[in-house]
Protein backbone atom coordinates (compact mmCIF):
# COMPACT_ATOMS: atom_id res chain seq x y z
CA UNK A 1 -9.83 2.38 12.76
CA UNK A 2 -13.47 3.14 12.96
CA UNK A 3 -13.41 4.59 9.56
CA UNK A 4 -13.08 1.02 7.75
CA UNK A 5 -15.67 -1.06 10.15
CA UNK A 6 -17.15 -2.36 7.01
CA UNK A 7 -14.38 -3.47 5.67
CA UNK A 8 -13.25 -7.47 5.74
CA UNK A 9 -10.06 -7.77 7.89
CA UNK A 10 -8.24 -8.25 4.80
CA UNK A 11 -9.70 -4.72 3.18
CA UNK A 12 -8.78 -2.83 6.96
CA UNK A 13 -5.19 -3.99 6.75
CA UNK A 14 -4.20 -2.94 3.04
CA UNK A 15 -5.59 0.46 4.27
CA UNK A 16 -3.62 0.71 6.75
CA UNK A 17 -1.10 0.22 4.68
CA UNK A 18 -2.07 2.63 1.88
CA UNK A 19 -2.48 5.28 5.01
CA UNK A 20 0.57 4.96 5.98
CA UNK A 21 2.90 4.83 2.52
CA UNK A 22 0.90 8.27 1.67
CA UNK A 23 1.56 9.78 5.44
CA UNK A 24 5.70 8.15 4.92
CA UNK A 25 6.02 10.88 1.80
CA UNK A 26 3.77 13.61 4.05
CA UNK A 27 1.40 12.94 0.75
CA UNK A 28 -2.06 15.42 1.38
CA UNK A 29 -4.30 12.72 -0.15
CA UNK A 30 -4.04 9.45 -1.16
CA UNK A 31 -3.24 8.59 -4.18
CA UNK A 32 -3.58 6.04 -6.48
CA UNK A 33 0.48 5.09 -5.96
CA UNK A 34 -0.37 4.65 -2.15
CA UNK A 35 -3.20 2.02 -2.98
CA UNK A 36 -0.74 -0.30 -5.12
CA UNK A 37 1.47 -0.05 -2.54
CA UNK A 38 -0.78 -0.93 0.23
CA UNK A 39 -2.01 -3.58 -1.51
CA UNK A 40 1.50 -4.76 -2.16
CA UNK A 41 2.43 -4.63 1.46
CA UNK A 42 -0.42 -6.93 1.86
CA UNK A 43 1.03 -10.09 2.58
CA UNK A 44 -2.12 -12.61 1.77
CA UNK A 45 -2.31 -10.47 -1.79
CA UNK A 46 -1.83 -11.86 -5.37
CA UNK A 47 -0.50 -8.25 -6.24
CA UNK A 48 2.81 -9.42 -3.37
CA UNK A 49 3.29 -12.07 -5.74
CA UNK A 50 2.52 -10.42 -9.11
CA UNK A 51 5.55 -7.65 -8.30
CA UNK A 52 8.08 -10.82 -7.80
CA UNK A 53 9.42 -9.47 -4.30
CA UNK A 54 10.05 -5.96 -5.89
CA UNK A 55 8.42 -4.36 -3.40
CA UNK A 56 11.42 -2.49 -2.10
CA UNK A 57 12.84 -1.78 -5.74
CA UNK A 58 13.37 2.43 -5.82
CA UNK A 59 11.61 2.10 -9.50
CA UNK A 60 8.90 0.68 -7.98
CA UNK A 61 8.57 3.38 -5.63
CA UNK A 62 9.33 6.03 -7.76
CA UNK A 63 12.64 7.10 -6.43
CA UNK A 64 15.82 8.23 -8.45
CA UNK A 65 18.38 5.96 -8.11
């Protein structure tokens, strides 16, 4: 993605992420839900291991359950 060139390798892949959890919910900007999430998905982040493996957890994705 030419748009994050500056950005570490580390910094391009959580935005990919965040990209793609705001395009999965056909969000028209991203919002500040989409970042936590990207950043969760990130695999090398402390936030994966801050949420204790919750990342699939509907409350933390603010579904109804």
């Amino acid at each position: 993605m030419a748009v994050f060139e500056l950005f570490t390798d580390s910094a391009e892949a959580v935005m990919r992420h965040v990209v793609d959890e705001a395009r999965g919910v056909q969000a028209k900007e991203i919002e500040p839900v989409h970042l936590l999430l990207g950043i969760m998905d990130h695999t090398d982040g402390i936030a994966r291991h801050g949420a204790g493996g919750r990342r699939n957890d509907p409350a933390v994705r603010g579904q109804q359950t």
